[in-house]
N, C-alpha and C. Protein backbone atom coordinates (compact mmCIF):
# COMPACT_ATOMS: atom_id res chain seq x y z
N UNK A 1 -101.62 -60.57 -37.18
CA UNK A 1 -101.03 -60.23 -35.91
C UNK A 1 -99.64 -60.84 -35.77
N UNK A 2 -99.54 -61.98 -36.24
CA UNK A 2 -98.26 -62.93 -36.28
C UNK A 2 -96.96 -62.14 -36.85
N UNK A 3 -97.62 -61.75 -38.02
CA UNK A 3 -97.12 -60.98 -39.17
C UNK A 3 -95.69 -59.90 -38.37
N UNK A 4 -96.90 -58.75 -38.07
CA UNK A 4 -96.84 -57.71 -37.40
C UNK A 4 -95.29 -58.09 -36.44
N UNK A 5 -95.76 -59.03 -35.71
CA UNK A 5 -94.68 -59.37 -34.28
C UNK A 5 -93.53 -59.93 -34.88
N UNK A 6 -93.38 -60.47 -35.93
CA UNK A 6 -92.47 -60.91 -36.76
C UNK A 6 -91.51 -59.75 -37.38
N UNK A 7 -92.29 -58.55 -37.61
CA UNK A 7 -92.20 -57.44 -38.30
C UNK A 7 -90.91 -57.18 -37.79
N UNK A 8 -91.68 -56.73 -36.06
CA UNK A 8 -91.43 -56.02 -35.00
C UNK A 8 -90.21 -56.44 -34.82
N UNK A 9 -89.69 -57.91 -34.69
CA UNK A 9 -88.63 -58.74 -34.15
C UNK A 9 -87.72 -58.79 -34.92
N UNK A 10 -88.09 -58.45 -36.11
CA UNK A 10 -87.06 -58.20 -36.93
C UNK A 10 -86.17 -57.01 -37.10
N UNK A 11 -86.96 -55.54 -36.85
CA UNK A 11 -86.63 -54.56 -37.05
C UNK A 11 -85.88 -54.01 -35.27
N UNK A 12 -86.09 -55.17 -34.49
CA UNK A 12 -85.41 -55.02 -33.16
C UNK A 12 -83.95 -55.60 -33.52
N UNK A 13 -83.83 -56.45 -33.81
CA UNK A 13 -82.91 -57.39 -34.24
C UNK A 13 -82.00 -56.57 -34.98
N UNK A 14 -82.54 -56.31 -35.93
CA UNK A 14 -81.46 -55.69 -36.76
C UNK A 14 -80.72 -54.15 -36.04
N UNK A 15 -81.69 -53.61 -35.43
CA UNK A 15 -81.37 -52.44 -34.77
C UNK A 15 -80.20 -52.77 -34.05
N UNK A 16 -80.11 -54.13 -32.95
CA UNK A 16 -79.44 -54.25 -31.90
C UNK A 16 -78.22 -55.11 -32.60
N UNK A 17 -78.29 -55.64 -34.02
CA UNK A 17 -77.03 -55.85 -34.77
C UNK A 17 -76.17 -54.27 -34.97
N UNK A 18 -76.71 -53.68 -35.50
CA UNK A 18 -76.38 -52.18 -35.87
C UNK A 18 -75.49 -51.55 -35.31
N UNK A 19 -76.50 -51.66 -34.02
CA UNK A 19 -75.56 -50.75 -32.43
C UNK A 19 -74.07 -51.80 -32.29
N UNK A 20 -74.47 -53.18 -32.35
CA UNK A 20 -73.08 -53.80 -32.00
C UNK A 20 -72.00 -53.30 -32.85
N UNK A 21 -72.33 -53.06 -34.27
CA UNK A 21 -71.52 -53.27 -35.13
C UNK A 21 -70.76 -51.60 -35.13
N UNK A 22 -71.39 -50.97 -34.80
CA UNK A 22 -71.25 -49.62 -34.44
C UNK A 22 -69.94 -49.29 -33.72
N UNK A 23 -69.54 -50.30 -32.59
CA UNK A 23 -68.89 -49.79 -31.53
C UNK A 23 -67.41 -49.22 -32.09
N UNK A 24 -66.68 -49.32 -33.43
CA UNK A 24 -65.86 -48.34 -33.87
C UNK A 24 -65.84 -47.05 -34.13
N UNK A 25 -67.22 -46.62 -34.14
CA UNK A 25 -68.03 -45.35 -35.37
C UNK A 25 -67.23 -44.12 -34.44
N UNK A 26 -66.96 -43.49 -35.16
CA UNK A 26 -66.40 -41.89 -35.05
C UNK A 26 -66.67 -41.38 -33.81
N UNK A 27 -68.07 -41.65 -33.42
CA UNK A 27 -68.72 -40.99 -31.99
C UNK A 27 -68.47 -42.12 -31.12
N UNK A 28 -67.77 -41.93 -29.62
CA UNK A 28 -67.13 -42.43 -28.69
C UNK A 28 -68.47 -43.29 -28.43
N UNK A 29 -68.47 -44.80 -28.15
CA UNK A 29 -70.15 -44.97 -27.72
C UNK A 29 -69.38 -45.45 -25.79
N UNK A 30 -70.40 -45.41 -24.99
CA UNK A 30 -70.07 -45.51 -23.64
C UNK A 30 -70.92 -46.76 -23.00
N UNK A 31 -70.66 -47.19 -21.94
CA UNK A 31 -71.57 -48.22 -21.09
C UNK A 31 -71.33 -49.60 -21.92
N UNK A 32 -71.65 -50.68 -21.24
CA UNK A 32 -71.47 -51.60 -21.61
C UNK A 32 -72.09 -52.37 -22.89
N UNK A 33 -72.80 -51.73 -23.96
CA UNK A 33 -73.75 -52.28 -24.95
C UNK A 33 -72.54 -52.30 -26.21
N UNK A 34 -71.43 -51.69 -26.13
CA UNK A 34 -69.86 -52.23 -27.27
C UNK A 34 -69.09 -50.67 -27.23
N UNK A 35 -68.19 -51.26 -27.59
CA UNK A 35 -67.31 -50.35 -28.06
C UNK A 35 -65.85 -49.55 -26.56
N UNK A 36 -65.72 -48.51 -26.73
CA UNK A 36 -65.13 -48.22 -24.97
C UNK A 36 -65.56 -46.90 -24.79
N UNK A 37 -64.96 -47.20 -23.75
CA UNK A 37 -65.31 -45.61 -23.11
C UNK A 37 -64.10 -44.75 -23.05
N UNK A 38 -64.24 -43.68 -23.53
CA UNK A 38 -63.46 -42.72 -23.72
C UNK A 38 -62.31 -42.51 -22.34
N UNK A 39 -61.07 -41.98 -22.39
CA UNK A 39 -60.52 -41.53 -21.69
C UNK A 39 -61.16 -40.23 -21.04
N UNK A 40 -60.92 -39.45 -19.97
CA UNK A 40 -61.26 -38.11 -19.53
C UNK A 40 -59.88 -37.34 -19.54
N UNK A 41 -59.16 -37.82 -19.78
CA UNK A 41 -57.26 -37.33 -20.36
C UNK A 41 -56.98 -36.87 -21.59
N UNK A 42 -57.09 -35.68 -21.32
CA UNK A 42 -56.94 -35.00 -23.16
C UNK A 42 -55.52 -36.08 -23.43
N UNK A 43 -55.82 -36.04 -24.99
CA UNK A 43 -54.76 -36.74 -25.93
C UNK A 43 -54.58 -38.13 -25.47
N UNK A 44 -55.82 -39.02 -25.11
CA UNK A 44 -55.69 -40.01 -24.49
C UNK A 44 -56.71 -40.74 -25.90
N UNK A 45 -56.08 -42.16 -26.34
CA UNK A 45 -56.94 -42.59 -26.94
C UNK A 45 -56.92 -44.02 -25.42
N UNK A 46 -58.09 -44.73 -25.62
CA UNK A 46 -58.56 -46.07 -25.07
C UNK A 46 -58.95 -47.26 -25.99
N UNK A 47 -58.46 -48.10 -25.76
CA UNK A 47 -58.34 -49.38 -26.83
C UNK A 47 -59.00 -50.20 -25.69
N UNK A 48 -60.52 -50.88 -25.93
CA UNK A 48 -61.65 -51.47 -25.03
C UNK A 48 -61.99 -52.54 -25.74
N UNK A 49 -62.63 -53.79 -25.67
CA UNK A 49 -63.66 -54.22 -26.22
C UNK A 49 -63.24 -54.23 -28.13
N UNK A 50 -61.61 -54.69 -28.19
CA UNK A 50 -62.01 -54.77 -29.69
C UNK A 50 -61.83 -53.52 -30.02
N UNK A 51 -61.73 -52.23 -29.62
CA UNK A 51 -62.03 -51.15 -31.03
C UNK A 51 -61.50 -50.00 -29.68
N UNK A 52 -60.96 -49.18 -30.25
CA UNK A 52 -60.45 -47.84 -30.10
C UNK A 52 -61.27 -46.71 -30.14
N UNK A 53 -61.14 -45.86 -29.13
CA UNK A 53 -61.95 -44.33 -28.99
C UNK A 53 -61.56 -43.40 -28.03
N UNK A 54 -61.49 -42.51 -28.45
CA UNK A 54 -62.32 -41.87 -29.90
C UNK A 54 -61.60 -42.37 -31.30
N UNK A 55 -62.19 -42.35 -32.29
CA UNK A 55 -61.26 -42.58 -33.40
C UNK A 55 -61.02 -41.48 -34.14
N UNK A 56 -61.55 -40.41 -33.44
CA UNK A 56 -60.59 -39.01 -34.03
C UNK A 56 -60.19 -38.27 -33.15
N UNK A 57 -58.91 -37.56 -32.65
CA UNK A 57 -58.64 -36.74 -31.92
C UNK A 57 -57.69 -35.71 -32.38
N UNK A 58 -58.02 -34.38 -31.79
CA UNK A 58 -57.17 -33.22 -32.25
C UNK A 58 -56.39 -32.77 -31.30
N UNK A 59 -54.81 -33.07 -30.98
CA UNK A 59 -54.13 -32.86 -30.41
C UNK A 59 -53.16 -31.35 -30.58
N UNK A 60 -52.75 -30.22 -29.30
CA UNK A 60 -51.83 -29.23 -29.44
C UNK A 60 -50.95 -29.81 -30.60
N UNK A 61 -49.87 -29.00 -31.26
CA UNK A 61 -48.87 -29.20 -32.00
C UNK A 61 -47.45 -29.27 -30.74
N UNK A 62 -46.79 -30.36 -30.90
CA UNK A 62 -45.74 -30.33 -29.84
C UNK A 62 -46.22 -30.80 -28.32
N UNK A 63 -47.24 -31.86 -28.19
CA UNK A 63 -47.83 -32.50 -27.58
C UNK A 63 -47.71 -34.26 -28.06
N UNK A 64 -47.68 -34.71 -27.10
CA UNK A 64 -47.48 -36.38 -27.28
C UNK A 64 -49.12 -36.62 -26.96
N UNK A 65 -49.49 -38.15 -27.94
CA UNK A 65 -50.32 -38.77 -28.11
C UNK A 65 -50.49 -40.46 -27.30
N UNK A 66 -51.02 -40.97 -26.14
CA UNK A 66 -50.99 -42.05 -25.36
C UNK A 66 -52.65 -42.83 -25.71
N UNK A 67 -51.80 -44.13 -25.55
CA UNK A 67 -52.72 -44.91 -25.78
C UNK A 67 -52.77 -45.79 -24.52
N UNK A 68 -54.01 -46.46 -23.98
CA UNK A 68 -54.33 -47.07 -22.78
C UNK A 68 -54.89 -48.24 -23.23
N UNK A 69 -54.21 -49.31 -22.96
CA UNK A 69 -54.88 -50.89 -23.63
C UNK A 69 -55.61 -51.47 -22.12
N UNK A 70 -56.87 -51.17 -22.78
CA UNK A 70 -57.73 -51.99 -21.19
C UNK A 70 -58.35 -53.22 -22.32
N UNK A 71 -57.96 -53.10 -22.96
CA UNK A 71 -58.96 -54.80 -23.61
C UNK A 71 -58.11 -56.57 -22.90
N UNK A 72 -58.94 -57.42 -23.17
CA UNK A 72 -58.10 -58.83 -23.10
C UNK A 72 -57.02 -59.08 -23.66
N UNK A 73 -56.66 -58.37 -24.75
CA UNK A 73 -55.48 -58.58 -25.70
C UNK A 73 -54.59 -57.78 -26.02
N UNK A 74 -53.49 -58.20 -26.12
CA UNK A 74 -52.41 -56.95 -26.80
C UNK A 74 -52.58 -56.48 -27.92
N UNK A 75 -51.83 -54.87 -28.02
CA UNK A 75 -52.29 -54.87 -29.45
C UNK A 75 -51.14 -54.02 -29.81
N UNK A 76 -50.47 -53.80 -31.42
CA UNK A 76 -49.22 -53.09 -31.61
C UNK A 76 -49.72 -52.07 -32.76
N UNK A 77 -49.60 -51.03 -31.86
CA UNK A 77 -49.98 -49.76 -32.38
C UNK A 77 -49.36 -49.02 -33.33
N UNK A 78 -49.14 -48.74 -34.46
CA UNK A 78 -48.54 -48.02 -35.66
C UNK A 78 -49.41 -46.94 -36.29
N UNK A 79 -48.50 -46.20 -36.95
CA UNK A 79 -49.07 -45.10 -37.83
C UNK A 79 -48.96 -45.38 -39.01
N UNK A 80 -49.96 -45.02 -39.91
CA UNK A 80 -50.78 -45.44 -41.30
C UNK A 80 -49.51 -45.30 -42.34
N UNK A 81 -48.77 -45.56 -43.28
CA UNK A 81 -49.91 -46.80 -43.86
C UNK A 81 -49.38 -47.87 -43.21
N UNK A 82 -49.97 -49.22 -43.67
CA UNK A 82 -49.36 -50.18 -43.26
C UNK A 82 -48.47 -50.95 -43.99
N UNK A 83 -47.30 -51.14 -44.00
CA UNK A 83 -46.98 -52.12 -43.13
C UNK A 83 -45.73 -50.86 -42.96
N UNK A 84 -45.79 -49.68 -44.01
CA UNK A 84 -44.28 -48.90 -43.78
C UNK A 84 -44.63 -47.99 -42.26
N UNK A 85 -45.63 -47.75 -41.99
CA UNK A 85 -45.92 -46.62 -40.85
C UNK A 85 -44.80 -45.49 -40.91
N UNK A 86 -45.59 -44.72 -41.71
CA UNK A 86 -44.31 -43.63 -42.15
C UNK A 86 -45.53 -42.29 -42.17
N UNK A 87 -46.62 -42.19 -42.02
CA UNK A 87 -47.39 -41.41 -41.74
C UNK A 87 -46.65 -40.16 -40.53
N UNK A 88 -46.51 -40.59 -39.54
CA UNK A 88 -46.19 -39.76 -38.12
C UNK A 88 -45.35 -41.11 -37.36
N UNK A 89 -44.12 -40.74 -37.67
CA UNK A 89 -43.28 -41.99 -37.09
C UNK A 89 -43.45 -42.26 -35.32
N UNK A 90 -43.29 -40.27 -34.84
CA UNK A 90 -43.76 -40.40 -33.96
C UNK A 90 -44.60 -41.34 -33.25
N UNK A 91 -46.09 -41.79 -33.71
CA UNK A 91 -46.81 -42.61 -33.28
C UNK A 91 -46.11 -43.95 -32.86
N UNK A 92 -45.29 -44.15 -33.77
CA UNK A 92 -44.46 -45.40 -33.88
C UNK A 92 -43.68 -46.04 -32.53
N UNK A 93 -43.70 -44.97 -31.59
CA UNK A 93 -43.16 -45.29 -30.18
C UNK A 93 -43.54 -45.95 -29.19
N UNK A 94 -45.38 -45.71 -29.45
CA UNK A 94 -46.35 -46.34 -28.75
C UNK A 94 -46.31 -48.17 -28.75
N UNK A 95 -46.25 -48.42 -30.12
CA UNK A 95 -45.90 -50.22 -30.61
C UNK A 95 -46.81 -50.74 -29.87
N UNK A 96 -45.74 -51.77 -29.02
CA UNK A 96 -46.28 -52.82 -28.37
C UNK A 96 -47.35 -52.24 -27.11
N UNK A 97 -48.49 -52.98 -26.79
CA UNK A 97 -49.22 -52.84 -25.27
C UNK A 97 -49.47 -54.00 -24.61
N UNK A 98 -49.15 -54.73 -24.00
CA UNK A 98 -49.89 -55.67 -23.54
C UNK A 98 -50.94 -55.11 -22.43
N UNK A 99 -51.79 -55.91 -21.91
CA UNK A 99 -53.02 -55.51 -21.17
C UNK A 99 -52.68 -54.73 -20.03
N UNK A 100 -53.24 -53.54 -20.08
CA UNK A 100 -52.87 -52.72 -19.07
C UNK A 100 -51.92 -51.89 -18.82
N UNK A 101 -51.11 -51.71 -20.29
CA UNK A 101 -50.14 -50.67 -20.74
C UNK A 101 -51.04 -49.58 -20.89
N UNK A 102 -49.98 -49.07 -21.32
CA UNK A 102 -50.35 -47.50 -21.66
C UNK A 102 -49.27 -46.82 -21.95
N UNK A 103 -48.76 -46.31 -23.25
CA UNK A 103 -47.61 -45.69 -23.69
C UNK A 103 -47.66 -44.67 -24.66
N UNK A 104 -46.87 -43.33 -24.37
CA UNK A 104 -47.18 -42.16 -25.10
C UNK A 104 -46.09 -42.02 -26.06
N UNK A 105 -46.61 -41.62 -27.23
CA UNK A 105 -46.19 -41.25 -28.65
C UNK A 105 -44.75 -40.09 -28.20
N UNK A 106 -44.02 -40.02 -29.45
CA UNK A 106 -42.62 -38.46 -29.31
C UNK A 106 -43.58 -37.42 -29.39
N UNK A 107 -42.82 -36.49 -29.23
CA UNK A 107 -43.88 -34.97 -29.60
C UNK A 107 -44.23 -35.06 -30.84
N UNK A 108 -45.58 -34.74 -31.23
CA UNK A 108 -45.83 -34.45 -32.48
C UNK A 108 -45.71 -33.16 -33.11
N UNK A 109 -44.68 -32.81 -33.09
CA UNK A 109 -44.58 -31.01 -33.43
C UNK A 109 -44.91 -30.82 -35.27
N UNK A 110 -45.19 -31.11 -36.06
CA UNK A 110 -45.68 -31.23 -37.52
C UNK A 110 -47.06 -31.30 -37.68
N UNK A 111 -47.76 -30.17 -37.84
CA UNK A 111 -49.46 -29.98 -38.24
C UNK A 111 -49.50 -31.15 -39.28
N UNK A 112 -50.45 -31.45 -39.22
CA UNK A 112 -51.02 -32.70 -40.44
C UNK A 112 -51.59 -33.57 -39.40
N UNK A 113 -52.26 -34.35 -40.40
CA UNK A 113 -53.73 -35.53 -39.60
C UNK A 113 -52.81 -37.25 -40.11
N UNK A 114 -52.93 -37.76 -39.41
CA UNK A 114 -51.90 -39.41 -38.91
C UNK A 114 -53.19 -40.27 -38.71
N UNK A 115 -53.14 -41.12 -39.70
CA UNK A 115 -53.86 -42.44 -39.32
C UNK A 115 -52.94 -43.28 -38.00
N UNK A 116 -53.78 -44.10 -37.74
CA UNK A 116 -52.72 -44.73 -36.70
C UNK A 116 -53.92 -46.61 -36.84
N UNK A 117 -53.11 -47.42 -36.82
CA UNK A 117 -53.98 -48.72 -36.50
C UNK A 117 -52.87 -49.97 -35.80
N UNK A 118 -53.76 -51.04 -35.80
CA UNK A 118 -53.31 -52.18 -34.65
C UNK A 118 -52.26 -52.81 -35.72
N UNK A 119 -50.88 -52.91 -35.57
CA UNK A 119 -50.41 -53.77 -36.88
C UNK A 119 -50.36 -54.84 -37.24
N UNK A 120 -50.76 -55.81 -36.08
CA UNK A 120 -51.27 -57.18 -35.98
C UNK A 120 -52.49 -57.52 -36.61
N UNK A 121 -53.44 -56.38 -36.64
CA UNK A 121 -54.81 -56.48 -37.18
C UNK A 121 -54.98 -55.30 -37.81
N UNK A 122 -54.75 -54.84 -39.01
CA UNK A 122 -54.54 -53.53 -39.87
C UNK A 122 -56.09 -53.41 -40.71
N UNK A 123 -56.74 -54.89 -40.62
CA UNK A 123 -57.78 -54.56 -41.30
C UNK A 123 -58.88 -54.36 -40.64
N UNK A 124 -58.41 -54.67 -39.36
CA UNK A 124 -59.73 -53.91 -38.43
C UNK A 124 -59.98 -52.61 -38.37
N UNK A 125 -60.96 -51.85 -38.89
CA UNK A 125 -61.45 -50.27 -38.69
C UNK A 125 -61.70 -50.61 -37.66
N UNK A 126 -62.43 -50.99 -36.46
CA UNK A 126 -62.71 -50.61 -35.09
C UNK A 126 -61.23 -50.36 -34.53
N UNK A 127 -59.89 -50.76 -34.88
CA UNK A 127 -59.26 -50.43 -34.46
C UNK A 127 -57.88 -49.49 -35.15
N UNK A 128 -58.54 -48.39 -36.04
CA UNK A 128 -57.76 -47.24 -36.53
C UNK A 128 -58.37 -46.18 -35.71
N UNK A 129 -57.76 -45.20 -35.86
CA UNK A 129 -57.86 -43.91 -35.26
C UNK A 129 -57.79 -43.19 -36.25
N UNK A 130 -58.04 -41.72 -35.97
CA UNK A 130 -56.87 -40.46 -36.89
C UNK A 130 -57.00 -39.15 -36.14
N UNK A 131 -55.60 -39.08 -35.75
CA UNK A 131 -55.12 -37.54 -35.39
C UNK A 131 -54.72 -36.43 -35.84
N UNK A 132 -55.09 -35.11 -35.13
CA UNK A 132 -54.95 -34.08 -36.01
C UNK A 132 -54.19 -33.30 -35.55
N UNK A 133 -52.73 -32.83 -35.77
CA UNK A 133 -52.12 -31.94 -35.46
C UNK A 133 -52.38 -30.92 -35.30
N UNK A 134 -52.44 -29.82 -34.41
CA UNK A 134 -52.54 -28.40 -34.82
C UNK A 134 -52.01 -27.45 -34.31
């Protein structure tokens, strides 16, 4: 019986590591258990809690791309790769946020898909994106 509950506590545990670790993953996660909550503003990414979402978005062609920093920390936003950000320079306008910015990208008029990440923290995946021109 010991066994069993041990089992149990384990396979909770790990579950509720999972979900934390999750809060970058492709699918926007919502409510307070990690990650952020999506904008309701087309072409809006949200930078929450550590990690960015959605981390994919498909924007018009000839449409600007904004980012909204609601986390504790600043963060300086660039387009892939790193350290040249030469992907979609465009992106490159966004840069700096401190808490409670929010600043939109040049037009992106050039179809093609743009990584974009934090350049202070480049090796964080919770905090890359990628956009898709179209």
């Amino acid at each position: 019986m010991n066994a069993s509950r041990f089992g149990v506590g384990v396979v909770v545990a790990a579950t509720m590591a999972l979900a934390i670790a999750c809060g970058g993953s492709s699918s926007p996660s919502t409510g307070p258990s990690g990650g952020c909550t999506p904008s309701s503003n087309a072409n809006t990414l949200v930078i929450m809690n550590n990690a960015i979402c959605p981390t994919t978005i498909t924007v018009a062609r000839g449409s600007q791309l904004t980012i909204q920093n609601q986390d504790s920390r600043s963060h300086d936003m660039d387009s892939d790769p790193h350290p040249e950000h030469t992907d979609c320079p465009e992106i490159n306008q966004i840069g700096f946020l401190n808490t409670g910015q929010s600043r939109s990208s040049g037009n992106l008029n050039t179809v093609r898909r743009c990584g974009l990440h934090d350049h202070g923290d480049p090796n964080n995946n919770s905090l890359k994106a990628t956009v898709t021109i179209q």
